[in-house]
N, C-alpha and C. Protein backbone atom coordinates (compact mmCIF):
# COMPACT_ATOMS: atom_id res chain seq x y z
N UNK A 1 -18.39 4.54 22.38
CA UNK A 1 -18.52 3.94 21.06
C UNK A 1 -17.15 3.71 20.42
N UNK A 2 -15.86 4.55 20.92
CA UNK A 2 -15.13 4.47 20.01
C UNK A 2 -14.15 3.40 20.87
N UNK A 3 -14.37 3.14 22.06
CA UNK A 3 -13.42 1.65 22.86
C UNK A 3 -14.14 0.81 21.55
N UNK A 4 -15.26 0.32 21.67
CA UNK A 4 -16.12 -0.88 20.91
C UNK A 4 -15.61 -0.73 19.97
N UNK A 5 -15.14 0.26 18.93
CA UNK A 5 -14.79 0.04 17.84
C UNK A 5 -13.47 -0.45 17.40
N UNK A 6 -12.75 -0.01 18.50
CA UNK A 6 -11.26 -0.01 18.82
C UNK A 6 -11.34 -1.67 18.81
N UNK A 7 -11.98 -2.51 19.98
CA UNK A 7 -11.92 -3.59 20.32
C UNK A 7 -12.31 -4.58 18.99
N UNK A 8 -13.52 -4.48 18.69
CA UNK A 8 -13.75 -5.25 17.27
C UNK A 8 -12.63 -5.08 16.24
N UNK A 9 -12.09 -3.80 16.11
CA UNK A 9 -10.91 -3.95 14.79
C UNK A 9 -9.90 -4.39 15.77
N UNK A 10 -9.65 -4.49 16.55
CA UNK A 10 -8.39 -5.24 17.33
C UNK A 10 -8.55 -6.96 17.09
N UNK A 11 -10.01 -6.83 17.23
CA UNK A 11 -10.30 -8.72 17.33
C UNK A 11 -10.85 -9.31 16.10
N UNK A 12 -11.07 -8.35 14.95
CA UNK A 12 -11.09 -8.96 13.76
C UNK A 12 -9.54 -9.22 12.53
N UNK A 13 -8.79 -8.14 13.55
CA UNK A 13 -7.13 -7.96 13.12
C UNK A 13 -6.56 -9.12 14.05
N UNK A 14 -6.66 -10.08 14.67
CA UNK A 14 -6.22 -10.87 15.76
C UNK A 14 -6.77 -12.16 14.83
N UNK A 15 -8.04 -12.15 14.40
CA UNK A 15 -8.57 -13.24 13.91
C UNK A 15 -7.58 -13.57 12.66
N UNK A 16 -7.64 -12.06 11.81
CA UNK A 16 -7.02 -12.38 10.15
C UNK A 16 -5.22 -12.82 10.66
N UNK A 17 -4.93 -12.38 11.50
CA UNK A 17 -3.53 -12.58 11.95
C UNK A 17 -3.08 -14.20 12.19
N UNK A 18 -4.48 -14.72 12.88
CA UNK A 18 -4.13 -15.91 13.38
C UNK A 18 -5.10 -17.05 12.38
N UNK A 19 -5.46 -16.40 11.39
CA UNK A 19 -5.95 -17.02 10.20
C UNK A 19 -4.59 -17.62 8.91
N UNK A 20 -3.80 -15.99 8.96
CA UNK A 20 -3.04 -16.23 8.07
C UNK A 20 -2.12 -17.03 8.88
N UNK A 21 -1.51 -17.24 10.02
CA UNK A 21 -0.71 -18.46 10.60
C UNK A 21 -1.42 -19.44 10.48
N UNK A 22 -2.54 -19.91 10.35
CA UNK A 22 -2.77 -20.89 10.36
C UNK A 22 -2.72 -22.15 8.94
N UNK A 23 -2.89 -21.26 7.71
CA UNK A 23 -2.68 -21.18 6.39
C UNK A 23 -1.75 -21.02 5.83
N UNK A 24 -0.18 -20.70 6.57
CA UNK A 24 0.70 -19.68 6.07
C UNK A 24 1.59 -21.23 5.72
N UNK A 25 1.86 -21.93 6.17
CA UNK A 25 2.30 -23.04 6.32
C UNK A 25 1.80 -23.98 5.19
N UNK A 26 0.89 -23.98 5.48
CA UNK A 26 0.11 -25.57 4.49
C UNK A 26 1.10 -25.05 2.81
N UNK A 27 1.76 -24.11 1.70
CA UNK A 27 1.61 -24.55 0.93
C UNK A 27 3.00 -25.10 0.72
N UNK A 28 3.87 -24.81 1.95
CA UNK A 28 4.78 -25.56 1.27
C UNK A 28 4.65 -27.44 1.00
N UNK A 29 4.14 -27.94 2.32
CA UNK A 29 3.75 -29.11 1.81
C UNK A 29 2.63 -29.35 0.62
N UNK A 30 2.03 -28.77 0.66
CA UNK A 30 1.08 -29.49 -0.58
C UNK A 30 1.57 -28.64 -1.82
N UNK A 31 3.26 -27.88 -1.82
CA UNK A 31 3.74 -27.59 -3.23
C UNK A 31 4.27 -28.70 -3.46
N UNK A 32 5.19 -29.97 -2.57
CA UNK A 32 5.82 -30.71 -2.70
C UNK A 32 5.04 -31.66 -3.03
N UNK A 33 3.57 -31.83 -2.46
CA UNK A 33 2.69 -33.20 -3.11
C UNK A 33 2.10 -33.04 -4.27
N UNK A 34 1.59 -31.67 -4.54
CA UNK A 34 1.30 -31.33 -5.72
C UNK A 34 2.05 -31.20 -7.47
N UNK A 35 3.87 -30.75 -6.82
CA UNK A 35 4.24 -30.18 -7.79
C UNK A 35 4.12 -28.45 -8.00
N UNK A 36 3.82 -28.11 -7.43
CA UNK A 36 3.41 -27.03 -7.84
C UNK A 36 4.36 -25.51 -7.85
N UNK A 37 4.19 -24.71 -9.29
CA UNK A 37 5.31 -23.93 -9.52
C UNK A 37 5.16 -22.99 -8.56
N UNK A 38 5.68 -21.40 -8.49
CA UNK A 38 6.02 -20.81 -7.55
C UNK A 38 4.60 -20.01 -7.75
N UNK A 39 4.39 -19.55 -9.07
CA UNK A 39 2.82 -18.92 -9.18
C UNK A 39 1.65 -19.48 -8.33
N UNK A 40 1.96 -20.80 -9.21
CA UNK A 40 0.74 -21.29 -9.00
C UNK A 40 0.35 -21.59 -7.15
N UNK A 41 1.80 -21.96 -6.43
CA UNK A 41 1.76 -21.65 -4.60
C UNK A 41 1.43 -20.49 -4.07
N UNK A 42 1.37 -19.46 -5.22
CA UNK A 42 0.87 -18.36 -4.69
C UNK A 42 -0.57 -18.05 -4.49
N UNK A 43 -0.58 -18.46 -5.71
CA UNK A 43 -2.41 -18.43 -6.05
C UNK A 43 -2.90 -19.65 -5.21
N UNK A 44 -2.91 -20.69 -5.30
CA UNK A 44 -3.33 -21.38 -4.04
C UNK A 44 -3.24 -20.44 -3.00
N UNK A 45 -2.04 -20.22 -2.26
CA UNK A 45 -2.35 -19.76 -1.09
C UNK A 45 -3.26 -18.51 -0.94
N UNK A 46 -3.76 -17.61 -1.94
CA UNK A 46 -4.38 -16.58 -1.99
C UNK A 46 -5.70 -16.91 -1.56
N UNK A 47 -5.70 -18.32 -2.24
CA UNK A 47 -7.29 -18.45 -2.95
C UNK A 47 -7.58 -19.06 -1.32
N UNK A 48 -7.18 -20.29 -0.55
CA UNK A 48 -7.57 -20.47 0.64
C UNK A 48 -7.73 -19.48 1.93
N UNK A 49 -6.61 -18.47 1.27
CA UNK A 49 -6.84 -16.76 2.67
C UNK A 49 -8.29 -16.54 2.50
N UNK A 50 -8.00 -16.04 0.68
CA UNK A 50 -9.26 -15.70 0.85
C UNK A 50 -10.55 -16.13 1.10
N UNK A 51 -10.81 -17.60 1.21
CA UNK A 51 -12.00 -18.34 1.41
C UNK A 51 -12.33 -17.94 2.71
N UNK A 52 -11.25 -18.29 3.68
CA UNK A 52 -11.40 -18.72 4.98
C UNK A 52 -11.66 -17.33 5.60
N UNK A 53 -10.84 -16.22 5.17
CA UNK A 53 -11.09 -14.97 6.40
C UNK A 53 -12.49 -14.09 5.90
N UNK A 54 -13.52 -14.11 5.12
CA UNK A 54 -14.86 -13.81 5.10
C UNK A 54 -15.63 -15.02 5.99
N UNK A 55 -14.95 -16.14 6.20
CA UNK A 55 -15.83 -17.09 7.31
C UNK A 55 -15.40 -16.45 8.42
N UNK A 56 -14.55 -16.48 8.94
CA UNK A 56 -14.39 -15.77 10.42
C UNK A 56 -14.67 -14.56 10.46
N UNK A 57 -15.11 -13.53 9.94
CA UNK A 57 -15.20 -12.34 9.73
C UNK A 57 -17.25 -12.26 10.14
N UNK A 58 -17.66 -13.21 9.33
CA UNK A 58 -19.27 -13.40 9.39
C UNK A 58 -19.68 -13.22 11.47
N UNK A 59 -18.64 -14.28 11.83
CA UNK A 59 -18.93 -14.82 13.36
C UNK A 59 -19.07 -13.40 14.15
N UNK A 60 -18.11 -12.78 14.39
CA UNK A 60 -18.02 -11.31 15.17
C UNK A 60 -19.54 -10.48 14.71
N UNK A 61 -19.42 -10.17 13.27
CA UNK A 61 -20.56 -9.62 12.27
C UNK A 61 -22.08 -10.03 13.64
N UNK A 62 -21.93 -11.04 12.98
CA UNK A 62 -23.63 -11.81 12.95
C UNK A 62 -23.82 -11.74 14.67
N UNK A 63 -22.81 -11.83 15.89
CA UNK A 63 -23.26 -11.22 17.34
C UNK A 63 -23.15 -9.99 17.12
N UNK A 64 -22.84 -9.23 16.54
CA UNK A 64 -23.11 -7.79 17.11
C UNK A 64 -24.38 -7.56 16.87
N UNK A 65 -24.52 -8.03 15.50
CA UNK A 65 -26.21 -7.27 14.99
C UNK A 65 -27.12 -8.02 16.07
N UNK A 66 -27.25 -9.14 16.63
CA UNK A 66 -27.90 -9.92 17.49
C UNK A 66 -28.18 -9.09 18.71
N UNK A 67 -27.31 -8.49 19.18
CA UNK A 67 -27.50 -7.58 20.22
C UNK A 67 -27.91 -6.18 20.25
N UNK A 68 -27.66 -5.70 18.66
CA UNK A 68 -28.95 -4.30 18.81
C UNK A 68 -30.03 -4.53 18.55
């Protein structure tokens, strides 16, 4: 039980890892199309982390329960 557990927090820490590279980028361009001050690139970028890594987070979730 405790490999399985090991492995899921390895591959939900792999997901948020390669979530935030994937996001980590976008605000400098859309500070430059937007305008946007240094706050406010922050909070954008917060607000899209946070959208996106409860979606990938669901996927892992929703097969495990499928299989007990």
């Amino acid at each position: 039980m405790n490999a399985r557990n090991l492995t899921l927090a390895t591959a939900a820490f792999a997901r948020t890892f390669w979530a935030w590279n994937l996001i980590g980028p976008l605000p400098s361009s859309y500070t430059k199309r937007l305008d946007l001050s240094p706050g406010r690139q922050s909070l954008f970028t917060a607000v899209c982390f946070i959208s996106i890594i409860p979606a990938l987070r669901t996927a892992p979730a929703a097969e495990v329960r499928q299989r007990v």
